[in-house]
N, C-alpha and C. Protein backbone atom coordinates (compact mmCIF):
# COMPACT_ATOMS: atom_id res chain seq x y z
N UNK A 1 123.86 116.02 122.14
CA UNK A 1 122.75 115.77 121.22
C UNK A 1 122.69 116.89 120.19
N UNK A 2 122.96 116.71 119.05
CA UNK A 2 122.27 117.41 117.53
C UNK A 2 121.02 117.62 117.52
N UNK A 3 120.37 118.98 116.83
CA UNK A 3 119.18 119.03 116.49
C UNK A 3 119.40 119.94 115.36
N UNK A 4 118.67 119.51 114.58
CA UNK A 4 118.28 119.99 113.56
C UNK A 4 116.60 120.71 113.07
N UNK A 5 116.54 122.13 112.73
CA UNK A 5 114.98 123.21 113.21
C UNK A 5 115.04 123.74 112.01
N UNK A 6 114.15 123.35 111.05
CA UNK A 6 113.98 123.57 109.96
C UNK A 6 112.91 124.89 109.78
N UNK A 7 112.47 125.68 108.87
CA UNK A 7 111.55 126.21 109.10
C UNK A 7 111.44 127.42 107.15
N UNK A 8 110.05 127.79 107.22
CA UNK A 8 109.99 128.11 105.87
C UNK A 8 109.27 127.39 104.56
N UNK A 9 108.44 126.33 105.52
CA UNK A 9 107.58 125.78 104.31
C UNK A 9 106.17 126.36 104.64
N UNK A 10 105.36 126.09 103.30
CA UNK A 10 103.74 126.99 103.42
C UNK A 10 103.26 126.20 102.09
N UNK A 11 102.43 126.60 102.09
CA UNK A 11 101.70 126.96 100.58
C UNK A 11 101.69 128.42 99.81
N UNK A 12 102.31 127.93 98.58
CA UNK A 12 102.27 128.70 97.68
C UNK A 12 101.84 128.40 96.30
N UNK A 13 101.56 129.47 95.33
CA UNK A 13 101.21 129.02 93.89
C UNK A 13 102.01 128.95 93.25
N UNK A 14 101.80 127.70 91.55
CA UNK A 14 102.62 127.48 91.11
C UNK A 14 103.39 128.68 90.27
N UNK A 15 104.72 128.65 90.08
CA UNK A 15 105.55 129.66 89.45
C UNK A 15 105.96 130.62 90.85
N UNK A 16 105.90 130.33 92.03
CA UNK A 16 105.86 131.10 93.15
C UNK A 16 107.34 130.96 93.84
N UNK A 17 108.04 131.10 94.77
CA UNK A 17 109.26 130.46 95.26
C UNK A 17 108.99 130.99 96.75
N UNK A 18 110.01 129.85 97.46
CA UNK A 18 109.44 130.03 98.98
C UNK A 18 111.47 129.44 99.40
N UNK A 19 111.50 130.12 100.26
CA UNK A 19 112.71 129.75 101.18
C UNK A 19 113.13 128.72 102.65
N UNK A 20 113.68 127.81 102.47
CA UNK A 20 113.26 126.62 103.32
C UNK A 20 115.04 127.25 103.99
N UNK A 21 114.76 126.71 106.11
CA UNK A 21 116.17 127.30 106.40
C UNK A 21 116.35 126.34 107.19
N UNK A 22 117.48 125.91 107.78
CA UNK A 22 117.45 124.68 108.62
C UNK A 22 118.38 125.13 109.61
N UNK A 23 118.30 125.14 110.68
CA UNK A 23 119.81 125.43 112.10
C UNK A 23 119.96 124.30 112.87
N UNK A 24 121.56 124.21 112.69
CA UNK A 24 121.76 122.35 113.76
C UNK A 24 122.24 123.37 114.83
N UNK A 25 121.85 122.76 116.08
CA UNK A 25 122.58 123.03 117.41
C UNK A 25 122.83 121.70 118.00
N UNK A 26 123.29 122.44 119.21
CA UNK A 26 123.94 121.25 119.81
C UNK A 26 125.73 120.91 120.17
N UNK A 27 126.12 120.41 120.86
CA UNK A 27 127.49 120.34 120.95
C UNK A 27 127.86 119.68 119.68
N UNK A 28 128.06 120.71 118.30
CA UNK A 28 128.78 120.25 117.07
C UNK A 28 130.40 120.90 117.17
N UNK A 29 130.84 120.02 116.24
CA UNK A 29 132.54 119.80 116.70
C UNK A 29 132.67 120.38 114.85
N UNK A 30 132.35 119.56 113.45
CA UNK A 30 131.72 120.09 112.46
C UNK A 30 131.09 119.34 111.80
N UNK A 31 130.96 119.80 111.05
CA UNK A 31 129.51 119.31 110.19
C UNK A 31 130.21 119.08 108.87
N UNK A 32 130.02 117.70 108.09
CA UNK A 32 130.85 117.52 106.77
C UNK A 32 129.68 118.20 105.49
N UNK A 33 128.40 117.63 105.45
CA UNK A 33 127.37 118.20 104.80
C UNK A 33 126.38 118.14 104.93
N UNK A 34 125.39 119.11 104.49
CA UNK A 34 124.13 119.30 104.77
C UNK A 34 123.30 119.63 103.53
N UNK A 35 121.84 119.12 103.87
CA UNK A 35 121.26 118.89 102.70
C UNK A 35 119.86 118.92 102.53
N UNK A 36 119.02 118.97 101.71
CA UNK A 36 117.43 118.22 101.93
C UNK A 36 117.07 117.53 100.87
N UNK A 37 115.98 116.84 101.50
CA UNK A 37 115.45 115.92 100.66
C UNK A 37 113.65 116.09 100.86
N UNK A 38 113.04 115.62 100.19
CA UNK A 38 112.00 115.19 99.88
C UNK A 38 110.99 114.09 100.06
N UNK A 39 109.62 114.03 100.66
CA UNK A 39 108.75 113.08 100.16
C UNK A 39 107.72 113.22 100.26
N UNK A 40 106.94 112.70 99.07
CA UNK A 40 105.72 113.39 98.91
C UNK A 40 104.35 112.17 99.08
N UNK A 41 103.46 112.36 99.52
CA UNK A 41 102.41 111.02 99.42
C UNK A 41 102.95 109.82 98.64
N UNK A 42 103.06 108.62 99.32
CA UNK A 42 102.86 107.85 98.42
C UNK A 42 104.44 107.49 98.01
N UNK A 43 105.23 108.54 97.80
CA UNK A 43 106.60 107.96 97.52
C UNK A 43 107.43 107.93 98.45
N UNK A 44 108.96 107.52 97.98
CA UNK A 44 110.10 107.37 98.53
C UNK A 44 110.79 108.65 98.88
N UNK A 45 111.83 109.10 100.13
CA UNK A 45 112.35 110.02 100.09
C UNK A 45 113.35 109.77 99.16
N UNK A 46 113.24 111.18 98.91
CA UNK A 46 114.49 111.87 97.50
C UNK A 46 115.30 112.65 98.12
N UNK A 47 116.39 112.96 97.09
CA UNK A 47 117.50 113.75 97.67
C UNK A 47 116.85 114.89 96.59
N UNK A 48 117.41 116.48 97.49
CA UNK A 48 116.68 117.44 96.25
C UNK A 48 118.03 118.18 96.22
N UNK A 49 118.91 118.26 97.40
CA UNK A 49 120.30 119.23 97.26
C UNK A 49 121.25 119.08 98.39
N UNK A 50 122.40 118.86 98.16
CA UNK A 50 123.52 118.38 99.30
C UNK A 50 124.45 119.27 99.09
N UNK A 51 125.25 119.79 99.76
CA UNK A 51 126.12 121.12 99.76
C UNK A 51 127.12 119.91 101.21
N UNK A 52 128.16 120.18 100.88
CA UNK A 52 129.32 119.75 101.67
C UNK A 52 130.23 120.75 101.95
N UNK A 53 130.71 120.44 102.93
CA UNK A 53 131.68 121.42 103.74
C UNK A 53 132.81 122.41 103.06
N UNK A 54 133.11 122.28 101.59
CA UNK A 54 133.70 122.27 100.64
C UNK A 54 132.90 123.22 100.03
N UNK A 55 131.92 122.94 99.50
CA UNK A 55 130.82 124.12 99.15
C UNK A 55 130.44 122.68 97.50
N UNK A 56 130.97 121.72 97.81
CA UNK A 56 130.50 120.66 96.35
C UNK A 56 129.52 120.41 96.75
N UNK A 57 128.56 120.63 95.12
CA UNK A 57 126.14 121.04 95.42
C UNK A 57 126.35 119.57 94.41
N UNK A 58 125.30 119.19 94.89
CA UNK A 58 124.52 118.20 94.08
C UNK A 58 123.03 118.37 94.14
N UNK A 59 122.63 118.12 93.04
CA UNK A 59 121.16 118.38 92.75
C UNK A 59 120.54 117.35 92.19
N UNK A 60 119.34 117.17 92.59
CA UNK A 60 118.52 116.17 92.14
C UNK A 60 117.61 117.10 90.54
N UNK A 61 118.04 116.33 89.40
CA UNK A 61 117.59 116.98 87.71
C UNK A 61 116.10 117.23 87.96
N UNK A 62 115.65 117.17 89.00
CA UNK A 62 113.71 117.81 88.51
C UNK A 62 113.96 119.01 89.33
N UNK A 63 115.03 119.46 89.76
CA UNK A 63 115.52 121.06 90.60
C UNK A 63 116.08 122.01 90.03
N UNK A 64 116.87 121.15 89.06
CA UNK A 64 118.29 122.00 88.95
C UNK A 64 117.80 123.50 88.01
N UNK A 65 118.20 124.38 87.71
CA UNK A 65 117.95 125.63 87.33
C UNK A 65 116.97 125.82 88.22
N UNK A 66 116.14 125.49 89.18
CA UNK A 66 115.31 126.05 90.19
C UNK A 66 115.36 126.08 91.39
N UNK A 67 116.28 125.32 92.18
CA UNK A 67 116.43 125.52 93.70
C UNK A 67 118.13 125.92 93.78
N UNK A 68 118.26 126.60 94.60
CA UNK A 68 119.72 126.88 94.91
C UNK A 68 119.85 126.82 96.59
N UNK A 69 120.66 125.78 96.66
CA UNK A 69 121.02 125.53 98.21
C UNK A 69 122.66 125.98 98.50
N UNK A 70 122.55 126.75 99.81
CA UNK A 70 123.75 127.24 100.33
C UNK A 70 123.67 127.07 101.95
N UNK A 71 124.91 127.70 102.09
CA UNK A 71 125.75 127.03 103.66
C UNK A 71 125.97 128.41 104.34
N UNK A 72 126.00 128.50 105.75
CA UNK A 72 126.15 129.57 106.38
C UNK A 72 126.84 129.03 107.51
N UNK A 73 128.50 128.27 107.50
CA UNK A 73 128.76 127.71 108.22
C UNK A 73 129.10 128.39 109.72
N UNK A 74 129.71 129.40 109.14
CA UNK A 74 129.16 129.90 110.77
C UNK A 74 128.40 130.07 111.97
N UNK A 75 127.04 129.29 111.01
CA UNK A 75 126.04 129.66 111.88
C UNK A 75 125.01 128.18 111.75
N UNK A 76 126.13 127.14 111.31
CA UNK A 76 125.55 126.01 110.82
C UNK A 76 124.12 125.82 110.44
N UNK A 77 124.20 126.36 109.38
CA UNK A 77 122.50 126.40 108.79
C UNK A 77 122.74 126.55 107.23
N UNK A 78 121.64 125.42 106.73
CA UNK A 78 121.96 125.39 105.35
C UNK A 78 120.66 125.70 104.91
N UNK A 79 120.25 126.78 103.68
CA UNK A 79 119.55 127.27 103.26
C UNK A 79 118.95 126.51 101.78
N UNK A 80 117.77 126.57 101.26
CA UNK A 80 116.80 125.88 100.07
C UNK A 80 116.52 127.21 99.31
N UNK A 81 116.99 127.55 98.13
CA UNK A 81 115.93 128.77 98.04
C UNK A 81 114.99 128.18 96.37
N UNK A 82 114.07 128.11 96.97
CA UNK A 82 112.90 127.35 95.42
C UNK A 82 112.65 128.42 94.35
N UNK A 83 112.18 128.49 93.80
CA UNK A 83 112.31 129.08 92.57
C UNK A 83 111.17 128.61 91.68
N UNK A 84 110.27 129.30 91.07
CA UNK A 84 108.90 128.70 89.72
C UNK A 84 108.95 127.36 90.44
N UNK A 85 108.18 127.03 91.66
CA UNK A 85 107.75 126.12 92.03
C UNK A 85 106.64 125.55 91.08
N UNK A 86 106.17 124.08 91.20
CA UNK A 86 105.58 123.40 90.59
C UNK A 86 104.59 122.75 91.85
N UNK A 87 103.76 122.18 90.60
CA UNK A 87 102.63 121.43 91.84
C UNK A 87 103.44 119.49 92.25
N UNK A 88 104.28 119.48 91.37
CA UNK A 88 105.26 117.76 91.54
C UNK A 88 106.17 118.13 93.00
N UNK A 89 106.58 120.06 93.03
CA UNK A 89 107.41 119.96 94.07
C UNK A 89 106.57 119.43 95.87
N UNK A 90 105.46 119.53 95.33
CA UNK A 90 104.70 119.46 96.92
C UNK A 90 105.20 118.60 97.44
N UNK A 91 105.85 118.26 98.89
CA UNK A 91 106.01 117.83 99.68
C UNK A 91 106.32 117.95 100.97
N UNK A 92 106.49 117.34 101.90
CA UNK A 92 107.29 117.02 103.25
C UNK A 92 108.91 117.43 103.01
N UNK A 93 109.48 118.35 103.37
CA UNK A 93 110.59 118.69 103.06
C UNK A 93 111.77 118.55 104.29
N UNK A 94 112.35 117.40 104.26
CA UNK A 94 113.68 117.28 105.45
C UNK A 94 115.38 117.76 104.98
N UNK A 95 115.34 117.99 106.49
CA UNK A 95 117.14 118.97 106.39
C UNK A 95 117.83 117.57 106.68
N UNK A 96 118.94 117.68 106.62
CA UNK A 96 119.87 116.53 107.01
C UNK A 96 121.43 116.73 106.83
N UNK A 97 121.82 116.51 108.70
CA UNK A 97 123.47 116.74 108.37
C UNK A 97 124.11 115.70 108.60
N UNK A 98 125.68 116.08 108.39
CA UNK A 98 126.44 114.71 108.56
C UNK A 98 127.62 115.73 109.89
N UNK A 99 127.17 114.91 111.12
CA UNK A 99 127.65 116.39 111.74
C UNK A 99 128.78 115.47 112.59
N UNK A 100 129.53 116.10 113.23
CA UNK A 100 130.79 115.20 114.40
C UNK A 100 130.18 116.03 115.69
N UNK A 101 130.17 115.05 116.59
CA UNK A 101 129.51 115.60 117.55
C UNK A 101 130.58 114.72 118.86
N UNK A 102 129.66 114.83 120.17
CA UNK A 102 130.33 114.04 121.45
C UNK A 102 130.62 112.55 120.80
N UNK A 103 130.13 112.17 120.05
CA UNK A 103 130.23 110.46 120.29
C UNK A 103 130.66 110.17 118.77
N UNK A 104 131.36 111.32 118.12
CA UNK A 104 131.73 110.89 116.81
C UNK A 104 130.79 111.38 115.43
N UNK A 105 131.13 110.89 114.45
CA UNK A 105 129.98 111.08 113.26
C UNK A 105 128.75 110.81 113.50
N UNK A 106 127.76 111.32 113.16
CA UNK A 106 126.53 110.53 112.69
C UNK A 106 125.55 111.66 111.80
N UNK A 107 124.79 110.75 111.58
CA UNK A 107 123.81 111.39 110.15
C UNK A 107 122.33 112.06 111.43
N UNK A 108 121.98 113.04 111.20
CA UNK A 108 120.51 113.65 112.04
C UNK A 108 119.80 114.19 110.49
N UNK A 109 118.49 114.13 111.21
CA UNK A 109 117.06 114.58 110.24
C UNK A 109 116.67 115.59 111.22
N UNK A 110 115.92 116.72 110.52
CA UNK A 110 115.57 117.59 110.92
C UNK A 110 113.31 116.72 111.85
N UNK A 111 112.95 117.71 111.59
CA UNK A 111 111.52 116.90 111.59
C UNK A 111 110.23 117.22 110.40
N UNK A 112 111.15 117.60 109.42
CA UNK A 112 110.00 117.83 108.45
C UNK A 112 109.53 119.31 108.55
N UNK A 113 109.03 120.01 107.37
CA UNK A 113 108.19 121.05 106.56
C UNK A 113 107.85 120.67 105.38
N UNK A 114 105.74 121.23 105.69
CA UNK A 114 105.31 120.64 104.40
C UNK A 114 105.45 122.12 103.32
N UNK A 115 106.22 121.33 102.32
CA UNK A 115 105.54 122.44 100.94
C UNK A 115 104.89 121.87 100.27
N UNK A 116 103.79 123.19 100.12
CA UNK A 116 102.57 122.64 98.99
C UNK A 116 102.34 123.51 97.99
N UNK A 117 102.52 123.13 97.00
CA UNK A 117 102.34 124.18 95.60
C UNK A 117 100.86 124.14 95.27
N UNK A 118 100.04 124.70 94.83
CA UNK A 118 98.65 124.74 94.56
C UNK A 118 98.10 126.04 93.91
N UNK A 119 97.34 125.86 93.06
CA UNK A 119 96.55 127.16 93.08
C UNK A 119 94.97 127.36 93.61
């Protein structure tokens, strides 16, 4: 069994930055990529940043010049770092890998951290 332990969301004010960290355990064999996403009241989850085993980032355009996500594969944990947060970034913030484990591929979710931008 995979797990995924996210940790590093709060409230903060806007223009503020906060660091979101995620660790998979578990009998992992490896992990192709890891990532988070987003959702906030009311909407759909979003993708906010995917980093693959390779180190290829994709960013969702309401991030980009402001979040920088990286990999610490050694220690399988992929890092969020936010930047002049906004009050649009508030949300429920999930990790998510694409990991090989006992029974093959599969996709795991972490269980959520809320960020809330506010003043």
């Amino acid at each position: 069994q995979v797990q995924l332990v996210e940790s590093g969301g709060g409230l903060v004010q806007p223009g503020g930055s906060l660091r979101l960290s995620c660790a998979a355990s578990g009998t992992i064999f490896s992990i192709y990529a890891m990532g988070w996403y987003r959702q906030a009241p009311g909407k759909q989850r979003e993708l906010v940043a995917h980093i693959t085993s390779g180190q290829t980032i994709n960013y969702a355009d309401s991030v980009k010049g402001r979040f920088t996500i990286s990999r610490d594969n050694a220690k399988n944990t992929v890092f969020l770092q936010m930047n002049s947060l906004k009050p649009e970034d508030t949300a429920v913030y999930y990790c998510y890998a694409r990991v090989r484990g006992t029974t093959g591929w599969g996709d795991y979710w972490g269980q959520g951290t809320q960020v809330t931008i506010s003043s």
